[in-house]
Protein backbone atom coordinates (compact mmCIF):
# COMPACT_ATOMS: atom_id res chain seq x y z
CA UNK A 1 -28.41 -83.45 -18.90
CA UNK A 2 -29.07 -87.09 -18.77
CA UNK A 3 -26.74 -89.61 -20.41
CA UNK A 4 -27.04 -92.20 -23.15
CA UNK A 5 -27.20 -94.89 -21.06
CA UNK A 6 -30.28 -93.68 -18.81
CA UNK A 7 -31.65 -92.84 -22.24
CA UNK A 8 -31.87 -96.55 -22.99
CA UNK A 9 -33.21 -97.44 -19.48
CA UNK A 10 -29.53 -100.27 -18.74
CA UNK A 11 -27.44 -99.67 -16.36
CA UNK A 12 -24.89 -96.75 -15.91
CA UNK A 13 -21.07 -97.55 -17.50
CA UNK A 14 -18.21 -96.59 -15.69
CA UNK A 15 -15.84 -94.26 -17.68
CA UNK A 16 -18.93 -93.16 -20.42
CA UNK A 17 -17.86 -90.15 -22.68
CA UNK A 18 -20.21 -88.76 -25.12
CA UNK A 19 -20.58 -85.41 -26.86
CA UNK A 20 -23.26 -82.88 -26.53
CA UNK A 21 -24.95 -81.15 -29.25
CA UNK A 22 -22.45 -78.16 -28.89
CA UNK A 23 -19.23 -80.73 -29.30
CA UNK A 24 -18.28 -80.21 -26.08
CA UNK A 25 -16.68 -83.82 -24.79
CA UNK A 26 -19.20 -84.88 -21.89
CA UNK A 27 -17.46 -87.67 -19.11
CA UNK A 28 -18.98 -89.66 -16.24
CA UNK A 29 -21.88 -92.04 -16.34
CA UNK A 30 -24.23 -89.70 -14.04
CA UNK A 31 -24.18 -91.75 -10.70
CA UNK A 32 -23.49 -89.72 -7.63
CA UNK A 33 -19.72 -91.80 -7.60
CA UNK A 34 -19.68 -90.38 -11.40
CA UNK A 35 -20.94 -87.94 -11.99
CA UNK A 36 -21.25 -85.74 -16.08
CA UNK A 37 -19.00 -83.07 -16.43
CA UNK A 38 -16.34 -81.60 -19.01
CA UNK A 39 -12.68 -82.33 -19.00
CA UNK A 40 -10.88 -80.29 -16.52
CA UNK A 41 -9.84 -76.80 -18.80
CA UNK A 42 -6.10 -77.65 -19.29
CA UNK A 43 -3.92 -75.65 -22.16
CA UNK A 44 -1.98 -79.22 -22.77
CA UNK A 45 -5.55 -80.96 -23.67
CA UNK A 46 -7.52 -79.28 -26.42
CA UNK A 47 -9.99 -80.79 -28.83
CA UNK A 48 -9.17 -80.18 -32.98
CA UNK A 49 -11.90 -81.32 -35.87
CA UNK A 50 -9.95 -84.64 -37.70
CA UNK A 51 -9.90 -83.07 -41.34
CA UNK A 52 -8.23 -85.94 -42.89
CA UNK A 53 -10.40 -88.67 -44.58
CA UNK A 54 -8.67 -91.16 -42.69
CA UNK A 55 -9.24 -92.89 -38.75
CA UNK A 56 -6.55 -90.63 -36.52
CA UNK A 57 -5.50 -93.48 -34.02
CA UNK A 58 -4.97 -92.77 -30.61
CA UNK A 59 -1.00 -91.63 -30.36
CA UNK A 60 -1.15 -90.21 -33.56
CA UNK A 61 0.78 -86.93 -34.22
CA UNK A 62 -1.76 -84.11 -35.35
CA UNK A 63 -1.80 -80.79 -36.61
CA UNK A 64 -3.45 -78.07 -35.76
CA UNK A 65 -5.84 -78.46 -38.92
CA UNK A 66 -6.34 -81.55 -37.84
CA UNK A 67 -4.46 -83.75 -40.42
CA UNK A 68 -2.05 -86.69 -38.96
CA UNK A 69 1.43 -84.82 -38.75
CA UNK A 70 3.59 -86.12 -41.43
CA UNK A 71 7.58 -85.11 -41.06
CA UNK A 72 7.71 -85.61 -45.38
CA UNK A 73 5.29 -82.87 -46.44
CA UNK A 74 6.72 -79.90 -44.22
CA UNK A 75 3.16 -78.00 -43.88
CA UNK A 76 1.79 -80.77 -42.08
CA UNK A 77 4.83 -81.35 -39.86
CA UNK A 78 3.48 -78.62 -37.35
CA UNK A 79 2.00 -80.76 -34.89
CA UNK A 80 0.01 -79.55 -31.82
CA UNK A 81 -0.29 -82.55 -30.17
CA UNK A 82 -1.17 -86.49 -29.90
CA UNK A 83 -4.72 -88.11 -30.15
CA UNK A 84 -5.78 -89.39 -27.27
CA UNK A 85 -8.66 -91.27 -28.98
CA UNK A 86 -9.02 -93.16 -31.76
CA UNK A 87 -10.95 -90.24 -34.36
CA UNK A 88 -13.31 -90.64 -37.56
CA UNK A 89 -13.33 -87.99 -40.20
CA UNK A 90 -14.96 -84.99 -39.39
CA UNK A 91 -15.56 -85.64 -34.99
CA UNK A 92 -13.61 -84.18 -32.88
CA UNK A 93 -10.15 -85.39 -31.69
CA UNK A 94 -8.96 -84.56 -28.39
CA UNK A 95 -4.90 -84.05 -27.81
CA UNK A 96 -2.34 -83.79 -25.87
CA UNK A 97 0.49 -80.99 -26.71
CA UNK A 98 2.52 -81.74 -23.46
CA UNK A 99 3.13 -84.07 -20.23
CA UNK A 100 3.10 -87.95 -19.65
CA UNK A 101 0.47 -89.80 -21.39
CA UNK A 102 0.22 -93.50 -21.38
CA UNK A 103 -1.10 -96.17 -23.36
CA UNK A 104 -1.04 -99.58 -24.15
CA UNK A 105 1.92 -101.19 -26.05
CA UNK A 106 -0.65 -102.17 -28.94
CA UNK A 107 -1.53 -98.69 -28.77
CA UNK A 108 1.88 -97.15 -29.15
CA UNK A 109 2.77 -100.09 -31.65
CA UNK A 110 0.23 -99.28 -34.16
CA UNK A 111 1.47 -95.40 -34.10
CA UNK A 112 5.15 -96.32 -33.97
CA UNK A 113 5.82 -99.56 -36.24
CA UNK A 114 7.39 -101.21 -33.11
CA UNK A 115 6.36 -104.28 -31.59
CA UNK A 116 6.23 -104.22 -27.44
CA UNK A 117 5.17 -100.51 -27.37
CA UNK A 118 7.76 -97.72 -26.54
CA UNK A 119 11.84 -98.19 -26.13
CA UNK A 120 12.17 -96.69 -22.99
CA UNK A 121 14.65 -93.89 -23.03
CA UNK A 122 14.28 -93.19 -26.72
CA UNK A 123 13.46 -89.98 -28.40
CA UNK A 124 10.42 -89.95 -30.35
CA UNK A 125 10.18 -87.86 -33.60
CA UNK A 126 7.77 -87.55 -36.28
CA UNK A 127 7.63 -89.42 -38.86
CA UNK A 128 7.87 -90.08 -42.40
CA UNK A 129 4.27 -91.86 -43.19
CA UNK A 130 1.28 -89.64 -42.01
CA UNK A 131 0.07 -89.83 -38.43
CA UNK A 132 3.29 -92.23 -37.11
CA UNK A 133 6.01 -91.54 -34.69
CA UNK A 134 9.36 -93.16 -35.16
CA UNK A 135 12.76 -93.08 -33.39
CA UNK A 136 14.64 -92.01 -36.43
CA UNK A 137 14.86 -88.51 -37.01
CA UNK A 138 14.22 -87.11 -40.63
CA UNK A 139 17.54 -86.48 -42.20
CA UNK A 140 16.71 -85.30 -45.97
CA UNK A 141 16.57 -81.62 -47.62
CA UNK A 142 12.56 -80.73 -47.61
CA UNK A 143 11.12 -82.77 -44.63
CA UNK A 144 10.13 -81.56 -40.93
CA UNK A 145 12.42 -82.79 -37.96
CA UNK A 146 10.06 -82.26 -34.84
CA UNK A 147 11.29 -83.84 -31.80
CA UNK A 148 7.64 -85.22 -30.02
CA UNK A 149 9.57 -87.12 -26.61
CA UNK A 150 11.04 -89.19 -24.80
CA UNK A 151 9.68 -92.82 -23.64
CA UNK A 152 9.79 -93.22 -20.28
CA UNK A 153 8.67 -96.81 -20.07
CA UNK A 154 7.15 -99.32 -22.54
CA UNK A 155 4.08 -97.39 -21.96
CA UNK A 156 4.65 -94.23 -21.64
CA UNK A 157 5.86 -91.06 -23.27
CA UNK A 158 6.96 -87.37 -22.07
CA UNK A 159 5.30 -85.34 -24.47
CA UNK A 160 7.04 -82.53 -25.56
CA UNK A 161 6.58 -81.33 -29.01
CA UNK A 162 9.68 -78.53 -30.68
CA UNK A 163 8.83 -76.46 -33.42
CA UNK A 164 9.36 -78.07 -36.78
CA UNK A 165 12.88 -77.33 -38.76
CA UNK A 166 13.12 -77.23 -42.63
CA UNK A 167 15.91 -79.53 -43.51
């Protein structure tokens, strides 16, 4: 397979991901230091088609339809996992159910509210607005408490995502 970058005849780009024609998430640059390959086959990293008709930003809770987890509307507080890119409508969106994953502040910010990315030592639940995370667990009859984990640093989280409860 050669990559997009060889295709335009410039040279190779460190940390290049593209997609093949059968969706499956393509990484390296093709340089013998880098070379293409798929993700390493993990259960805690799995890919899920971003049926909303909105961006899912990287951090973002998501269900397993792929619609931004919202703890309001109990069907979609069943969430698989967070985004670990930033996803249009209809491409694929690739997740992590479990396990650290870090990002930037700004990153965590724009899924959290907050300002200066995570509160280290907080639990992180879902929230009430679609595809955000908040520190404040749901509290009122009809909504979905799901407990998604605990910030380890500014930066980074300990994914681990309960099963939702009907309050």
């Amino acid at each position: 397979m050669t990559d997009v970058v060889r295709l335009l005849r410039s040279a190779p780009v460190d940390g290049l991901a593209m997609v093949s024609a059968d969706q499956e998430t393509i990484l390296g640059n093709g340089t013998s230091a880098d070379p293409l390959r798929t993700p390493h086959p993990d259960p805690n990293f799995f890919p899920v088609r971003n049926n909303s008709s909105s961006i899912i930003r990287i951090g973002a809770p998501v269900t397993a339809s792929g619609q931004p987890g919202d703890a309001s509307i109990f069907s979609l507080s069943f969430i698989v996992g967070l985004a670990l890119i930033d996803t249009e409508p209809g491409d694929l969106v690739l997740m992590q159910g479990a396990g650290a994953l870090s990002l930037s502040q700004v990153q965590w910010d724009v899924v959290s509210g907050g300002s200066g990315g995570l509160i280290a030592g907080a639990r992180y639940f879902l929230g009430l607005v679609a595809g955000m995370l908040s520190t404040i667990a749901p509290v009122s009859p009809g909504e979905g408490l799901v407990a998604v984990g605990i910030a380890v640093s500014a930066t980074t989280m300990i994914v681990g995502i309960s099963p939702s409860i009907l309050l």
